[in-house]
Protein backbone atom coordinates (compact mmCIF):
# COMPACT_ATOMS: atom_id res chain seq x y z
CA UNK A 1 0.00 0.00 0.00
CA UNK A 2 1.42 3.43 -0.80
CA UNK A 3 1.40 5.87 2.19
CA UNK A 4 2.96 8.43 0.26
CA UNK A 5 6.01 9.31 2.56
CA UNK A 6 8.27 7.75 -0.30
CA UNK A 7 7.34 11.42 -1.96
CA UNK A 8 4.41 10.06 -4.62
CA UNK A 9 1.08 11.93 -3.44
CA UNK A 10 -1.36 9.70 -2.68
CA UNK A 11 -5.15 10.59 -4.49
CA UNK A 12 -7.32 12.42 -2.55
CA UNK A 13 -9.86 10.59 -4.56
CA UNK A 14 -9.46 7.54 -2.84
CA UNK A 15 -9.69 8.99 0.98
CA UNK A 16 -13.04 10.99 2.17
CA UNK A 17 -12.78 14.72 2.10
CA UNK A 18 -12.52 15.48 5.77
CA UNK A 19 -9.39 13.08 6.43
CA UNK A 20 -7.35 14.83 3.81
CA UNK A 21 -8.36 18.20 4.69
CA UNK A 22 -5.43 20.94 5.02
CA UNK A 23 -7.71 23.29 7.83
CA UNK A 24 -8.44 19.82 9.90
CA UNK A 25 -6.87 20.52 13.19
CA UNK A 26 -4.15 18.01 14.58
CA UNK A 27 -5.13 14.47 16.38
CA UNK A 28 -2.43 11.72 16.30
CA UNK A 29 -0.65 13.05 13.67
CA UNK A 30 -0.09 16.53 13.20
CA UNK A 31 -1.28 18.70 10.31
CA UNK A 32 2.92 18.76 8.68
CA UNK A 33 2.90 14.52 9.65
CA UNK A 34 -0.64 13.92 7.57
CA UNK A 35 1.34 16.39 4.04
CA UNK A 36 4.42 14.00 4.56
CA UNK A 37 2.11 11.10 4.54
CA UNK A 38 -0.09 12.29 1.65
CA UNK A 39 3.26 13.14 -0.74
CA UNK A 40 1.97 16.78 -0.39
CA UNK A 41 5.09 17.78 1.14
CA UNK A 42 8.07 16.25 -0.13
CA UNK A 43 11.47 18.44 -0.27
CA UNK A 44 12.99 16.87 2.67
CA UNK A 45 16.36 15.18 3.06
CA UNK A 46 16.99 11.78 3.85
CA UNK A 47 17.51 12.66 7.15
CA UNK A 48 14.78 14.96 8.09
CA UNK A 49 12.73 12.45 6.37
CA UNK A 50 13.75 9.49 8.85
CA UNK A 51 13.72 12.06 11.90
CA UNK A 52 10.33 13.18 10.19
CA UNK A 53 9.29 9.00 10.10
CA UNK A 54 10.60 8.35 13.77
CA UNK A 55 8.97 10.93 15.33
CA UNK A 56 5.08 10.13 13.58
CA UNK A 57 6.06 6.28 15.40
CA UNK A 58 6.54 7.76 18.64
CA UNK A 59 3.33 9.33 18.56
CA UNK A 60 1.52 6.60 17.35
CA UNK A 61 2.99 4.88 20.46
CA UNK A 62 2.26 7.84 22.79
CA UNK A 63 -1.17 7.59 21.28
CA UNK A 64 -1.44 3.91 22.52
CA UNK A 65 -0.73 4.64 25.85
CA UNK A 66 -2.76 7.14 25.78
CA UNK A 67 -6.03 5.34 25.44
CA UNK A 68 -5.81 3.92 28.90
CA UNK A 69 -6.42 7.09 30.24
CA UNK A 70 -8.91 7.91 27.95
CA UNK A 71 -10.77 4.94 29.12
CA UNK A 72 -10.34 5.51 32.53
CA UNK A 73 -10.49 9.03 33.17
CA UNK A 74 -12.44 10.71 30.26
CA UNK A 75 -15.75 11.74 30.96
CA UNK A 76 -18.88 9.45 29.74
CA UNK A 77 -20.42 12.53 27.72
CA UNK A 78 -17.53 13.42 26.43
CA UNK A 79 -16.65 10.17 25.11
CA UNK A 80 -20.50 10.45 23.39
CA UNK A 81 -19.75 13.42 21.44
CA UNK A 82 -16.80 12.09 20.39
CA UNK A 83 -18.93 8.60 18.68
CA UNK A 84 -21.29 11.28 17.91
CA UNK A 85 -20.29 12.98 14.68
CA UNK A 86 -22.21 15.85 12.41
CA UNK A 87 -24.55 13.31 9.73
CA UNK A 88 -22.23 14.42 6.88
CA UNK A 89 -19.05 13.07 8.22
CA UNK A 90 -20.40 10.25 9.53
CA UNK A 91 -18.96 7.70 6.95
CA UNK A 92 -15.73 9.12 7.05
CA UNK A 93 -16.17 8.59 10.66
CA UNK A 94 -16.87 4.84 10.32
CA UNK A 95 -14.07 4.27 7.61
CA UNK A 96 -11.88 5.75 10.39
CA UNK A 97 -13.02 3.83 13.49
CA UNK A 98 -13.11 0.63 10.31
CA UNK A 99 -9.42 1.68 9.50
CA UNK A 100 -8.03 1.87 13.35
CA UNK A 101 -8.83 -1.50 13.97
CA UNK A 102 -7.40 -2.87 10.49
CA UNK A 103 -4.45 -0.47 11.79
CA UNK A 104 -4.41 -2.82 15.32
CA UNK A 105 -4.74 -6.03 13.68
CA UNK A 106 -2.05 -5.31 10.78
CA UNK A 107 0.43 -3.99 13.36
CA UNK A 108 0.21 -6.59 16.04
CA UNK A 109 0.32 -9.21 13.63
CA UNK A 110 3.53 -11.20 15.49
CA UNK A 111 3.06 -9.22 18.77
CA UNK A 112 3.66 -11.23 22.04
CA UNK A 113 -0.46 -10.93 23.13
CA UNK A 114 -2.51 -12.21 20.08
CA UNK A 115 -5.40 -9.70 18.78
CA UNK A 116 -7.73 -11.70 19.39
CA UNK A 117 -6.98 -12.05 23.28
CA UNK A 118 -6.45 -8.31 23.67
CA UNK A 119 -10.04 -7.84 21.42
CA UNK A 120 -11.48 -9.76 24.05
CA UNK A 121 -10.20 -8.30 26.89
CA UNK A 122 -10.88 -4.83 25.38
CA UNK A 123 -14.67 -5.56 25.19
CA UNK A 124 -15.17 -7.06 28.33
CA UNK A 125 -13.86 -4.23 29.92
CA UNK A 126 -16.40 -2.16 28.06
CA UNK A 127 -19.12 -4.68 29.07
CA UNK A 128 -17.92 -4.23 32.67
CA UNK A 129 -17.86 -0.55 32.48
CA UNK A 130 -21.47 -0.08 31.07
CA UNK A 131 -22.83 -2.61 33.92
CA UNK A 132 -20.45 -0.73 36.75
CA UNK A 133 -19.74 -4.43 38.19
CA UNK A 134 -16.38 -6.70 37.82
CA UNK A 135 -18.99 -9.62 37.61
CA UNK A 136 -20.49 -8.84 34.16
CA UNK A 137 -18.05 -11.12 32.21
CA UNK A 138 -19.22 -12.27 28.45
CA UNK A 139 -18.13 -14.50 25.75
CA UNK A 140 -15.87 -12.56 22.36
CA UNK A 141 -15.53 -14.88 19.77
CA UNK A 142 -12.97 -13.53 16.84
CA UNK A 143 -11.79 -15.76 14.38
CA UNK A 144 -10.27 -15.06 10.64
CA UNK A 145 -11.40 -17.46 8.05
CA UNK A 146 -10.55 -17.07 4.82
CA UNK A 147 -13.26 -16.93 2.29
CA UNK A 148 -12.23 -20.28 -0.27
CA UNK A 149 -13.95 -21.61 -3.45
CA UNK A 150 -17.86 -22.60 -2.63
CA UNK A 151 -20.55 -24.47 -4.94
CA UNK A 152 -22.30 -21.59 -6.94
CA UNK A 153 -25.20 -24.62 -7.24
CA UNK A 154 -25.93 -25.58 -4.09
CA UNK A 155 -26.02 -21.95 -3.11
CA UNK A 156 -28.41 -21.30 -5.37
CA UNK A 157 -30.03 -24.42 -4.40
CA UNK A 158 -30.71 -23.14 -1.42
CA UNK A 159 -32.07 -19.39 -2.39
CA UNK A 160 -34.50 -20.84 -5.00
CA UNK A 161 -35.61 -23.01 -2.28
CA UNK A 162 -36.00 -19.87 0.29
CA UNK A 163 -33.60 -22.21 2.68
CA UNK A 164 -31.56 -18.75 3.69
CA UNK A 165 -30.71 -20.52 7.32
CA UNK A 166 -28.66 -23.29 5.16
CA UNK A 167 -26.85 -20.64 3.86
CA UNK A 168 -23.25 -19.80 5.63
CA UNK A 169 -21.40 -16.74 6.26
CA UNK A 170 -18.80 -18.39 4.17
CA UNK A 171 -21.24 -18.50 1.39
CA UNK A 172 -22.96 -15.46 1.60
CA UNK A 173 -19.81 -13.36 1.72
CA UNK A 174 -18.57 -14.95 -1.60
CA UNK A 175 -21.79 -15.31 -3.59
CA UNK A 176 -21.94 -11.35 -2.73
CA UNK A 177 -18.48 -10.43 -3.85
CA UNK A 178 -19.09 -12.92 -6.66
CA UNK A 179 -22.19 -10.95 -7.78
CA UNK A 180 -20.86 -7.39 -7.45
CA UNK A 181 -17.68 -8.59 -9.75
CA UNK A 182 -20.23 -9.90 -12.96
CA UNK A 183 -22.20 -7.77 -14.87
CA UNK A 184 -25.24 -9.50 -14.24
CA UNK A 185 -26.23 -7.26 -11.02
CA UNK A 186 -26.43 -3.83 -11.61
CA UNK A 187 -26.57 -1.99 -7.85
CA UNK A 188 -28.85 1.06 -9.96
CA UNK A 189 -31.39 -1.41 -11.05
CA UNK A 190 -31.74 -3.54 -7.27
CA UNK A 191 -31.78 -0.42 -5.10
CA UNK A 192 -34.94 1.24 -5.59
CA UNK A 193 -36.61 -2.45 -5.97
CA UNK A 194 -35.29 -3.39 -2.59
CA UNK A 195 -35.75 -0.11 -1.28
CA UNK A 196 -39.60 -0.59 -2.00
CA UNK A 197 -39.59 -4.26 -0.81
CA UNK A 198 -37.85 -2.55 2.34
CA UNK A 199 -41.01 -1.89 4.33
CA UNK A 200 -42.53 -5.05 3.83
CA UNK A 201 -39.52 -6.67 4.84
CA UNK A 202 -39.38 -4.90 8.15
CA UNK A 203 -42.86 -5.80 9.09
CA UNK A 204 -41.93 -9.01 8.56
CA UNK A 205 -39.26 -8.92 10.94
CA UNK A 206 -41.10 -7.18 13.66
CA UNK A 207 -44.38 -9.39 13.25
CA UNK A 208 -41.61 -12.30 13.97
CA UNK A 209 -40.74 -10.47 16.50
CA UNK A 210 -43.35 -10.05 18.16
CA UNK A 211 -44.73 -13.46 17.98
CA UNK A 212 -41.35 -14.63 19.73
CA UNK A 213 -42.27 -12.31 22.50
CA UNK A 214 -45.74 -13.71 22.97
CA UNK A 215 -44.80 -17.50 22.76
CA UNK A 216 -42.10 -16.73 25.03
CA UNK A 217 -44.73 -14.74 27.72
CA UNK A 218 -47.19 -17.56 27.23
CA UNK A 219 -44.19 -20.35 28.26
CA UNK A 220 -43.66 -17.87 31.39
CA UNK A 221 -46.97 -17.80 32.20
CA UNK A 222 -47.78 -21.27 32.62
């Protein structure tokens, strides 16, 4: 991937608006770290480009530590209005938050405490936090499959035959990717159909819903 700090700008075009804006004010990096980055900025030596490249890692590092005492000591409305961006920036928003945690599973890739462990940990701290009690402990399951060849047939088996529960994750991931890739789906022609089917779709879901909650009551009140 091309970050750009080898001097070749990297397209604004391919990052949101907001990230690659000059006037955006600094946060980990600093305003002259994010034009090194981008290849905006590029007469520096080869030294003031590794002193340049040393100090953005010690940042990053003081930006790790860091989140411990965000955690602990940052006030709960505060941290809302932080996960509570203006509507139009909201995507960039989730690309970011989508991006740090690619950024945390790319770099500890090798570290001593796998991901996965510290992924866990991370969220039953949360989980703990939100109940206020030590004894609210749940269950994080991560796991990295990789996606592999899977019978276009039976899948298709199984939609004709409205068996959707037969279908796996496995499945449904590739069939997708498969489908966006061929010119036989066009995403202009399925969105407004399955934006009318939408509604119909959600009653669906709630009338199930619903009817859970009743059986459920009636098993209680026996």
């Amino acid at each position: 991937m091309d970050d750009g700090s080898d001097g070749s700008p990297v397209t604004d075009g391919d990052v949101p608006e907001l990230t690659v804006s000059a006037d955006r004010s600094r946060g980990i990096l600093t305003p002259s770290d994010r034009e090194f980055l981008l290849g905006r900025k590029t007469d520096y030596t080869e030294h003031s480009r590794k002193q340049k490249r040393n100090r953005i890692r010690q940042r990053v590092r003081n930006a790790i530590l860091d989140f411990t005492i965000l955690f602990d000591y940052l006030e709960e409305r505060d941290r809302e209005l932080v996960f509570n961006p203006d509507a139009e920036h909201r995507e960039e928003y989730t690309r970011g938050i989508t991006n740090m945690l690619a950024f945390l599973h790319l770099g500890t890739m090798g570290y001593y405490t796998p991901f996965k462990h510290m992924l866990a940990q991370g969220v039953n701290r949360a989980e703990q936090e939100l109940a206020g009690s030590d004894y609210r402990m749940v269950s994080v399951e991560f796991n990295v499959d990789p996606v592999g060849n899977i019978d276009v047939d039976a899948v298709l088996e199984k939609l004709e035959a409205e068996r959707f529960d037969e279908i796996t994750d496995e499945e449904l991931r590739a069939f997708v990717r498969l489908l966006t890739e061929t010119d036989l789906v066009s995403t202009d022609e399925m969105r407004p159909a399955m934006k009318a089917h939408m509604s119909t779709f959600v009653e669906r879901l709630e009338a199930s819903d619903r009817a859970r909650e009743t059986a459920v009551q009636e098993l209680r009140d026996r």
